[in-house]
C-alpha atoms as a PDB file:
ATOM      1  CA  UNK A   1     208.987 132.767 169.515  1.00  0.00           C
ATOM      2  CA  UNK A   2     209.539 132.776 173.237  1.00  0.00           C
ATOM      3  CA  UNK A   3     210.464 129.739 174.541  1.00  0.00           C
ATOM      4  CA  UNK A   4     209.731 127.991 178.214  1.00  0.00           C
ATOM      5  CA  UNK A   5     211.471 124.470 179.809  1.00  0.00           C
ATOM      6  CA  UNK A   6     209.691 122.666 182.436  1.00  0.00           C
ATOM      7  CA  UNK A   7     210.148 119.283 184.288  1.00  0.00           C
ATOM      8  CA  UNK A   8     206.826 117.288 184.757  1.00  0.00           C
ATOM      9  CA  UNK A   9     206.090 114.034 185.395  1.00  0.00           C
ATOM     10  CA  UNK A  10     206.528 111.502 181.902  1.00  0.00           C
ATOM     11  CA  UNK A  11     202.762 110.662 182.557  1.00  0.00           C
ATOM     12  CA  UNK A  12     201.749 114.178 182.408  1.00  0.00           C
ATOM     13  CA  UNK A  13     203.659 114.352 178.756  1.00  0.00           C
ATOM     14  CA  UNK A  14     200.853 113.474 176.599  1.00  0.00           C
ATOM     15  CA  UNK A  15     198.134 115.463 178.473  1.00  0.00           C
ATOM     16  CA  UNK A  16     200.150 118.372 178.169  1.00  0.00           C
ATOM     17  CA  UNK A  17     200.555 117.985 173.937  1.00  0.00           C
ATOM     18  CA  UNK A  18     196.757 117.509 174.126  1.00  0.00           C
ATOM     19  CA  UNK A  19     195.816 120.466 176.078  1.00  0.00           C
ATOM     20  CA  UNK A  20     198.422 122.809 174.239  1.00  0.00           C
ATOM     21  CA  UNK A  21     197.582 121.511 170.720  1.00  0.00           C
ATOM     22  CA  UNK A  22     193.690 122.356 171.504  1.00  0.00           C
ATOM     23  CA  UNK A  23     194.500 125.376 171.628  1.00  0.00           C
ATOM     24  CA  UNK A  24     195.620 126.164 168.159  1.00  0.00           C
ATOM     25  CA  UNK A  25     198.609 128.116 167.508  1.00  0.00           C
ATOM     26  CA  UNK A  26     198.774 129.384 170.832  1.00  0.00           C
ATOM     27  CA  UNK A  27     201.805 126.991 171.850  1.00  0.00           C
ATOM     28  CA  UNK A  28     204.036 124.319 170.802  1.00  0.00           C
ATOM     29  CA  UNK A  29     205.307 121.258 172.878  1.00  0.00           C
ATOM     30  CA  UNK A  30     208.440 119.660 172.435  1.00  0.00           C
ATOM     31  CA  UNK A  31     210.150 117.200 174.147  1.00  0.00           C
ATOM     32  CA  UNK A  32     213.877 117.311 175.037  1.00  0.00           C
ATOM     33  CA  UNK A  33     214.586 114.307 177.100  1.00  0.00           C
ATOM     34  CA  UNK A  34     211.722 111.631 177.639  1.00  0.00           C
ATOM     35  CA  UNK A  35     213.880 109.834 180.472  1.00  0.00           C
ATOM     36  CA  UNK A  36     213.895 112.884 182.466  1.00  0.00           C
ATOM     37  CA  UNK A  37     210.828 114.643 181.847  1.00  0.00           C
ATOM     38  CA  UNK A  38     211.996 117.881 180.381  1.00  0.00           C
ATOM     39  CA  UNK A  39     209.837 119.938 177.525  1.00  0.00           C
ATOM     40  CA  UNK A  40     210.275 123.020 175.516  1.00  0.00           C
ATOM     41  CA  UNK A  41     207.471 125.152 174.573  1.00  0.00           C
ATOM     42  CA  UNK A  42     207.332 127.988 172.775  1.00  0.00           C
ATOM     43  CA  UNK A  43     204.862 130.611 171.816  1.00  0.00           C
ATOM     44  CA  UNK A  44     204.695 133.943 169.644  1.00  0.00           C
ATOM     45  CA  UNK A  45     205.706 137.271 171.623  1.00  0.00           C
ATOM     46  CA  UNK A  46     201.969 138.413 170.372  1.00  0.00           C
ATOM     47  CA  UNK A  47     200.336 135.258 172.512  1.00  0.00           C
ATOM     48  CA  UNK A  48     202.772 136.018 175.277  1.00  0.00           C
ATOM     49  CA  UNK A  49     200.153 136.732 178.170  1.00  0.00           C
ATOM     50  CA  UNK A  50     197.628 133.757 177.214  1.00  0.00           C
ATOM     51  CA  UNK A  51     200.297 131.677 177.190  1.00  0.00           C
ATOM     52  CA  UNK A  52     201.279 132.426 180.362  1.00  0.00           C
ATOM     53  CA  UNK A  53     198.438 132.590 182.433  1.00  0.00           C
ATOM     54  CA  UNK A  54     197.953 128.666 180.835  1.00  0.00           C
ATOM     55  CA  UNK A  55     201.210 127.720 181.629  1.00  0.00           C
ATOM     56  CA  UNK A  56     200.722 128.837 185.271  1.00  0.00           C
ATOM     57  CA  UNK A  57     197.608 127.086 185.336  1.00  0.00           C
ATOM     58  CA  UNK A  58     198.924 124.299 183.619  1.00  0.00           C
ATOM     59  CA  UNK A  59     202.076 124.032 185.624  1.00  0.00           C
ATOM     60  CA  UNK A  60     199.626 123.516 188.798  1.00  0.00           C
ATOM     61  CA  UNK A  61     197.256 121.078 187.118  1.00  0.00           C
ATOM     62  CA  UNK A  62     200.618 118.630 185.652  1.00  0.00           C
ATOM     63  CA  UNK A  63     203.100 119.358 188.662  1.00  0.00           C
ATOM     64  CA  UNK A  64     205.112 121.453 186.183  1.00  0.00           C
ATOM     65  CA  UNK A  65     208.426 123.230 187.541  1.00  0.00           C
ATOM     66  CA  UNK A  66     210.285 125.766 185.805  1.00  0.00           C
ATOM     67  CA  UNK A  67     213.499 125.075 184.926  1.00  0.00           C
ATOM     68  CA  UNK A  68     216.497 127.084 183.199  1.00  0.00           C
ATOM     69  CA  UNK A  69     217.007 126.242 179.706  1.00  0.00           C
ATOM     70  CA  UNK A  70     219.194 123.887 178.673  1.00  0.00           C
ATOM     71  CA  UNK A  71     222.759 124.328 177.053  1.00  0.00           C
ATOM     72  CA  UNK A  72     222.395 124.429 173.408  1.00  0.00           C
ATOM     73  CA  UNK A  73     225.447 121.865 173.395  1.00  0.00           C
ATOM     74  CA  UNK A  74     222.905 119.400 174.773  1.00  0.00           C
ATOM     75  CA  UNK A  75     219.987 120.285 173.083  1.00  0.00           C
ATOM     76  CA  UNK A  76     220.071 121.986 169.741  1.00  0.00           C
ATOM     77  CA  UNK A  77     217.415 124.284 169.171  1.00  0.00           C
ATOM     78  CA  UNK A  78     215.300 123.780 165.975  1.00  0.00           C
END
């Protein structure tokens, strides 16, 4: 699984599990830190360009910003 971090704004949270989970299997949403915004989302090598052309579109729609990733010392991947 590749894996992506963005900051959006907390409102935007739920919309953005709703969108992605319509989508079946093409990504996953998790959330790292609720007080500041910041998700995780991952998606199979295979789904890599879909993915990314909805990110980008999703990343306009939400006010979505790329981030690094975190340190795994803050947030432990699953």
């Amino acid at each position: 699984m590749l894996k992506s971090y963005y900051r959006l704004p907390r409102r935007q949270i739920g919309y953005l599990r709703f969108i992605l989970e319509s989508y079946d299997g093409l990504a996953f949403v998790r959330t790292l830190d609720n007080r500041q915004a910041l998700v995780e989302i991952a998606y199979p090598a295979s789904r890599r360009e879909d993915a990314q052309g909805l990110l980008a579109a999703l990343a306009e729609e939400c006010s979505m910003t790329a981030v690094a990733p975190p340190s795994a010392s803050e947030y432990p991947p699953l």
